[in-house]
C-alpha atoms as a PDB file:
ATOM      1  CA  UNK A   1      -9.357   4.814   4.060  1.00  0.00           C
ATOM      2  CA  UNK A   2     -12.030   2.803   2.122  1.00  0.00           C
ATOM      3  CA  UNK A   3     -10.667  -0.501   0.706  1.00  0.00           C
ATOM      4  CA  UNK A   4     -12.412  -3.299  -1.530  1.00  0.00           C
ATOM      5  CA  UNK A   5     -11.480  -6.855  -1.698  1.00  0.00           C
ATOM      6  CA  UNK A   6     -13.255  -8.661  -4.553  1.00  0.00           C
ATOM      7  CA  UNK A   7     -11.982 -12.579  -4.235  1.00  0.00           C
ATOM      8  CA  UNK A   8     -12.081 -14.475  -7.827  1.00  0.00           C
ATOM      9  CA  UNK A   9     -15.637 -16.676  -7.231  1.00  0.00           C
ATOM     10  CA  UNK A  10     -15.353 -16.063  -3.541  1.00  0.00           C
ATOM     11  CA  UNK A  11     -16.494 -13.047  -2.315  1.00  0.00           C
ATOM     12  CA  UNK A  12     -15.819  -9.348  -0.991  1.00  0.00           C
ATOM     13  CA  UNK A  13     -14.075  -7.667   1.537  1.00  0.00           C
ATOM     14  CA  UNK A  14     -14.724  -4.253   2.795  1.00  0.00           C
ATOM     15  CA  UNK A  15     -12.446  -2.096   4.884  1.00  0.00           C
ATOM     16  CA  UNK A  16     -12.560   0.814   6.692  1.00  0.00           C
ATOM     17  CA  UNK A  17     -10.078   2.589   8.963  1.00  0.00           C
ATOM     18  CA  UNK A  18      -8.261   5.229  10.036  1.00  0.00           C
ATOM     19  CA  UNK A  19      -4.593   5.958   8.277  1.00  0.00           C
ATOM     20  CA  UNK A  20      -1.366   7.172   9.379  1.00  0.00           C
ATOM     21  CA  UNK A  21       1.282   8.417   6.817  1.00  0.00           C
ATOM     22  CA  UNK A  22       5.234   8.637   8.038  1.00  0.00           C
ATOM     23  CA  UNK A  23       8.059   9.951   5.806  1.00  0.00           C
ATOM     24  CA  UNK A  24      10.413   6.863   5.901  1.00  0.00           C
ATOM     25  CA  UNK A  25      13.989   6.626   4.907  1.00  0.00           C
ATOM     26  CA  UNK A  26      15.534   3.796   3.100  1.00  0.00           C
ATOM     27  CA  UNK A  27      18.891   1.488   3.829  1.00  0.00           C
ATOM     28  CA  UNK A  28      20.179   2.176   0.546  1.00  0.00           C
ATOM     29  CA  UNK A  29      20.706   5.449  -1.352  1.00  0.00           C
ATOM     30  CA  UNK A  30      19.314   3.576  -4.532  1.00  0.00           C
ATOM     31  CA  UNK A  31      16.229   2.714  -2.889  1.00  0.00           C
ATOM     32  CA  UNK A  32      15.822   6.568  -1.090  1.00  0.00           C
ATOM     33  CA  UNK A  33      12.719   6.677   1.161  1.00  0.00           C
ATOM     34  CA  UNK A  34       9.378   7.753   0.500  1.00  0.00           C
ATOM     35  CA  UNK A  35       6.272   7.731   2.552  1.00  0.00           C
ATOM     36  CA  UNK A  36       4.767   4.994   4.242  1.00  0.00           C
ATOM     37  CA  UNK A  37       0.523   4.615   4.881  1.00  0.00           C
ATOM     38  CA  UNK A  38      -1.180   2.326   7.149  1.00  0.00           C
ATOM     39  CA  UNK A  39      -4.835   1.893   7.521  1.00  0.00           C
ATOM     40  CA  UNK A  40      -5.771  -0.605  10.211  1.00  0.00           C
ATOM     41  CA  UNK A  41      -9.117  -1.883  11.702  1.00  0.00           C
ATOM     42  CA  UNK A  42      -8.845  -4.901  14.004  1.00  0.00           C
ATOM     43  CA  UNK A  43      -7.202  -7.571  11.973  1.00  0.00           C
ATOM     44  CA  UNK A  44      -7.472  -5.883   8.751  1.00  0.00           C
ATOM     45  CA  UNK A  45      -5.493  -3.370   6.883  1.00  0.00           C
ATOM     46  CA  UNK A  46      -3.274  -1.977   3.870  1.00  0.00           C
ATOM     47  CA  UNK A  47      -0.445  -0.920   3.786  1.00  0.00           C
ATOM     48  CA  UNK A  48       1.299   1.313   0.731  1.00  0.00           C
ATOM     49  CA  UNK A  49       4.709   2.413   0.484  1.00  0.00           C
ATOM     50  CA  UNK A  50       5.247   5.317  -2.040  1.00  0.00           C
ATOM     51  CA  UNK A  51       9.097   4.747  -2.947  1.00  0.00           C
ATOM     52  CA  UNK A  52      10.919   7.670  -4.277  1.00  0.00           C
ATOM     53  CA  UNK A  53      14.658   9.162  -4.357  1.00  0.00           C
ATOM     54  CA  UNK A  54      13.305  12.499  -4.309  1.00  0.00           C
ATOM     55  CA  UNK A  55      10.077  14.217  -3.442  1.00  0.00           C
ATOM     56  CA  UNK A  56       6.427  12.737  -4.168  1.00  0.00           C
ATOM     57  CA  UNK A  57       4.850  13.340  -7.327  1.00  0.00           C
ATOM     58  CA  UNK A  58       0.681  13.715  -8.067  1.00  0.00           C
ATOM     59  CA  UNK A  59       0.208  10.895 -11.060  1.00  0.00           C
ATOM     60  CA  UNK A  60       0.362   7.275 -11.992  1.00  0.00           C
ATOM     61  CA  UNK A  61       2.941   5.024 -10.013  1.00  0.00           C
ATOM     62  CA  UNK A  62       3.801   1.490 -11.013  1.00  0.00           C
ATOM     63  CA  UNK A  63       3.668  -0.987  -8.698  1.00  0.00           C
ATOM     64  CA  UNK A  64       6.871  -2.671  -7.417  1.00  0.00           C
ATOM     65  CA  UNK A  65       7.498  -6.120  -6.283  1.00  0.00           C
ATOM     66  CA  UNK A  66       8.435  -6.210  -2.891  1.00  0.00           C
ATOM     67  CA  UNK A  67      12.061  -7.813  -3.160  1.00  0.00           C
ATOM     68  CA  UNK A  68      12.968  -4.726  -6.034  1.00  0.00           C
ATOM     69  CA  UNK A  69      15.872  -3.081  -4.905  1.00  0.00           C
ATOM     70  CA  UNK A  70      16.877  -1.455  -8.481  1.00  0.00           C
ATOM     71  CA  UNK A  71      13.542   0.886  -9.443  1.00  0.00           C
ATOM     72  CA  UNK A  72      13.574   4.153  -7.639  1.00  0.00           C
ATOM     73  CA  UNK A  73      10.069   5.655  -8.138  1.00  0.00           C
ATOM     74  CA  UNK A  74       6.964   3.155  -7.451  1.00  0.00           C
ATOM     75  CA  UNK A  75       4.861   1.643  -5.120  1.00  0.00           C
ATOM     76  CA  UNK A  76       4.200  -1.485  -2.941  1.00  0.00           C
ATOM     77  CA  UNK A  77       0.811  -2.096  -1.525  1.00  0.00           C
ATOM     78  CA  UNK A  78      -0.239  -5.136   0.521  1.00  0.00           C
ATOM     79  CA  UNK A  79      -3.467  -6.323   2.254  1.00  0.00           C
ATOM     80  CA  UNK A  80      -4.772  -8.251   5.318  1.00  0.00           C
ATOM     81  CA  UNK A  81      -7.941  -9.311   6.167  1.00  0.00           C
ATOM     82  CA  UNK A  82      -9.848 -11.634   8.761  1.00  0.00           C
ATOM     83  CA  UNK A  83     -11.676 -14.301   7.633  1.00  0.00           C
ATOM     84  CA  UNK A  84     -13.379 -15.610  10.567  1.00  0.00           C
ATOM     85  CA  UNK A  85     -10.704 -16.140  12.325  1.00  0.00           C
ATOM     86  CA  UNK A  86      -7.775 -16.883   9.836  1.00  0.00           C
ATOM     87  CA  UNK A  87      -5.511 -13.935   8.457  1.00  0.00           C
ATOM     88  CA  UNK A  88      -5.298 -14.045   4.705  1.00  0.00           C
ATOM     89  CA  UNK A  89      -3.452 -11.113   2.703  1.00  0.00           C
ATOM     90  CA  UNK A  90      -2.340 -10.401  -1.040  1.00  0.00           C
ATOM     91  CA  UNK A  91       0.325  -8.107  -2.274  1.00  0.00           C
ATOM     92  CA  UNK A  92      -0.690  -6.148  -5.466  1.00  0.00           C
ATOM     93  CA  UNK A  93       1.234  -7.692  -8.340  1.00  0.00           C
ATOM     94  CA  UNK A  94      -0.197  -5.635 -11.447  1.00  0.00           C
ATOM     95  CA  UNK A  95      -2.214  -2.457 -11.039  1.00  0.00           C
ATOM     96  CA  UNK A  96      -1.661   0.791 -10.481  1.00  0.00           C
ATOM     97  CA  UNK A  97      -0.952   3.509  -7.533  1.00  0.00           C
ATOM     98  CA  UNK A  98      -2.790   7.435  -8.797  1.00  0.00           C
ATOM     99  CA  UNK A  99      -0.931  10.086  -6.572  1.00  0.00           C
ATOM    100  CA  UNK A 100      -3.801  12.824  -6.531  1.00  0.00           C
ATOM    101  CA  UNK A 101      -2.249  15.369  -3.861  1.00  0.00           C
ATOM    102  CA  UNK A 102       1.125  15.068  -2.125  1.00  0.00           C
ATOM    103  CA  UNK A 103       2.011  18.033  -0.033  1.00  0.00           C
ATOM    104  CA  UNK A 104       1.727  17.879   3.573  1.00  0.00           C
ATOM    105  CA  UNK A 105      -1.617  15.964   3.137  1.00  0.00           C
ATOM    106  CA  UNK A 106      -1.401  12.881   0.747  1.00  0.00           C
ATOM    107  CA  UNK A 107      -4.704  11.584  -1.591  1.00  0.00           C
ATOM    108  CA  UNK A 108      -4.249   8.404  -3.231  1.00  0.00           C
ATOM    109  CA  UNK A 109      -6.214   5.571  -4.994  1.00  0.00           C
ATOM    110  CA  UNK A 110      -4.409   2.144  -5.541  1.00  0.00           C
ATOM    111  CA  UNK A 111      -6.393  -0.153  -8.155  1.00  0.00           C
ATOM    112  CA  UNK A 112      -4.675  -3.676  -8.936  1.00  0.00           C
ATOM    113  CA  UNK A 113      -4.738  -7.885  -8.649  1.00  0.00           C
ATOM    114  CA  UNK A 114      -2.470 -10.078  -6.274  1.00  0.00           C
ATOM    115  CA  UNK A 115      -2.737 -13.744  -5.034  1.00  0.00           C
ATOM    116  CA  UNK A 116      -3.926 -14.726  -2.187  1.00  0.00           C
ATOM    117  CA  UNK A 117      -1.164 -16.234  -0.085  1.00  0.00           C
ATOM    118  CA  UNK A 118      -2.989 -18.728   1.628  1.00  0.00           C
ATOM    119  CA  UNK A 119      -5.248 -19.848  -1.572  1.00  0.00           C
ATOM    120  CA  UNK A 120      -3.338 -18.456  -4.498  1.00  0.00           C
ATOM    121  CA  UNK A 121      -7.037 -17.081  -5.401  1.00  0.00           C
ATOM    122  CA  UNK A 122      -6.715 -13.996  -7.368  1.00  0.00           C
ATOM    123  CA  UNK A 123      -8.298 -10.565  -6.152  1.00  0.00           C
ATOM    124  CA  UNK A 124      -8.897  -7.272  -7.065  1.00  0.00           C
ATOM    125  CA  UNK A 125      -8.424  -4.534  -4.611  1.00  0.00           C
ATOM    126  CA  UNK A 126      -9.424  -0.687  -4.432  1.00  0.00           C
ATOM    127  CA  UNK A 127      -7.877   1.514  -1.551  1.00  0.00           C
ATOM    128  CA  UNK A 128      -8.666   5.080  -1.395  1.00  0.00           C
ATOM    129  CA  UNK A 129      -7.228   7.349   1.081  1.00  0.00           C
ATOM    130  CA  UNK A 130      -8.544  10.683   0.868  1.00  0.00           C
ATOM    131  CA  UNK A 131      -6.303  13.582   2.298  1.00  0.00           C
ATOM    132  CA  UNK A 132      -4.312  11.941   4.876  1.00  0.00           C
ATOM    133  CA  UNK A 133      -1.817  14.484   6.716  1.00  0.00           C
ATOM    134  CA  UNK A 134       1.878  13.287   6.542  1.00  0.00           C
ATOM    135  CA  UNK A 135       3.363  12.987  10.295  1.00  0.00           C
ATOM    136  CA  UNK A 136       5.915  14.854  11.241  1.00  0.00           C
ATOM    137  CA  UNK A 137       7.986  11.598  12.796  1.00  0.00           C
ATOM    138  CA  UNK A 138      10.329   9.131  10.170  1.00  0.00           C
ATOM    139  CA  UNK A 139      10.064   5.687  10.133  1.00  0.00           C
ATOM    140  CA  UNK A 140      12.416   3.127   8.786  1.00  0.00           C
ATOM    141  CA  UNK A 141      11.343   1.739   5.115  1.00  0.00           C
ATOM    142  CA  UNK A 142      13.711  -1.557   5.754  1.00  0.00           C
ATOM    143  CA  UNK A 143      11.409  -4.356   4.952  1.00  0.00           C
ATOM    144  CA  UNK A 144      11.361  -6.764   7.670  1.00  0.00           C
ATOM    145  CA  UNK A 145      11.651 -10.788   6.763  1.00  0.00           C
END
C-alpha cells in the first residue's frame, strides 16, 4: 500500500505498509458485508471498507459516511498518521474508491478530501493497494464507538 497525505498549507504525509484484506460480514442484512483492508506501519495506516450486499464489483464506488446504515454498495476509508508524537486522522468525506480487480486478489485506488479531526484542516489523500490477496478468515464489519 502506498498512501499520500497532502494537508491544506501544511504539508505531506507518506505511507507505506503492508495490507491485509478479510471478507467481513455485517449486523444487518441491509448493510451485508464486504471486505475490509488494513495497511499499517507503526502509528500510521488506512483503513477501507468495501460495503456490498452481494459480491465486489471492478469500477467506481462512492464513498459512504461512516454512520450510513441505508446505502448498500460503497465505501468508507479513514486515515491515521503520527505527527511527532500526536495521532491525527481524517475520514474521506468526498472522493472516490476505483475497484480495479476483485477476485481472490483485490487492486484498488481511493482518491478523496476529509477533515482533519484534530485541526479541521482539509486534506487530500491517495491510497493505492496493488493486488492484495483476500484472507481466507471473516471479520466482523460492526463499527466500533
Amino acid at each position: 500500500m502506498r498512501v499520500v497525505l497532502t494537508r491544506q498549507g501544511k504539508d505531506t504525509v507518506r505511507i507505506d505498509a503492508p495490507v491485509r484484506a478479510f471478507r467481513c460480514t455485517g449486523p444487518r442484512a441491509q448493510i451485508g458485508g464486504g471486505l475490509l483492508l488494513q495497511g499499517v506501519d507503526g502509528g500510521n495506516g488506512v483503513l477501507v471498507w468495501l460495503r456490498t450486499a452481494d459480491s465486489l464489483r471492478v469500477g467506481a464506488w462512492p464513498l459512504l459516511q461512516r454512520g450510513d446504515t441505508l446505502s448498500p454498495r460503497g465505501a468508507t476509508v479513514g486515515v491515521r498518521f503520527m505527527l511527532g508524537d500526536a495521532a491525527r486522522g481524517a475520514l474521506l468525506d468526498s472522493g472516490t474508491v476505483w475497484i480495479t480487480r476483485a477476485d481472490s486478489m483485490v487492486a484498488l485506488v481511493a482518491r478523496g478530501t476529509g477533515s482533519e479531526t484534530l485541526t479541521a484542516t482539509r486534506m487530500a489523500v491517495e491510497a493505492t493497494f496493488a493486488a492484495v490477496p483476500v484472507g481466507v478468515d471473516t471479520v466482523s464489519c460492526r463499527a466500533q464507538l
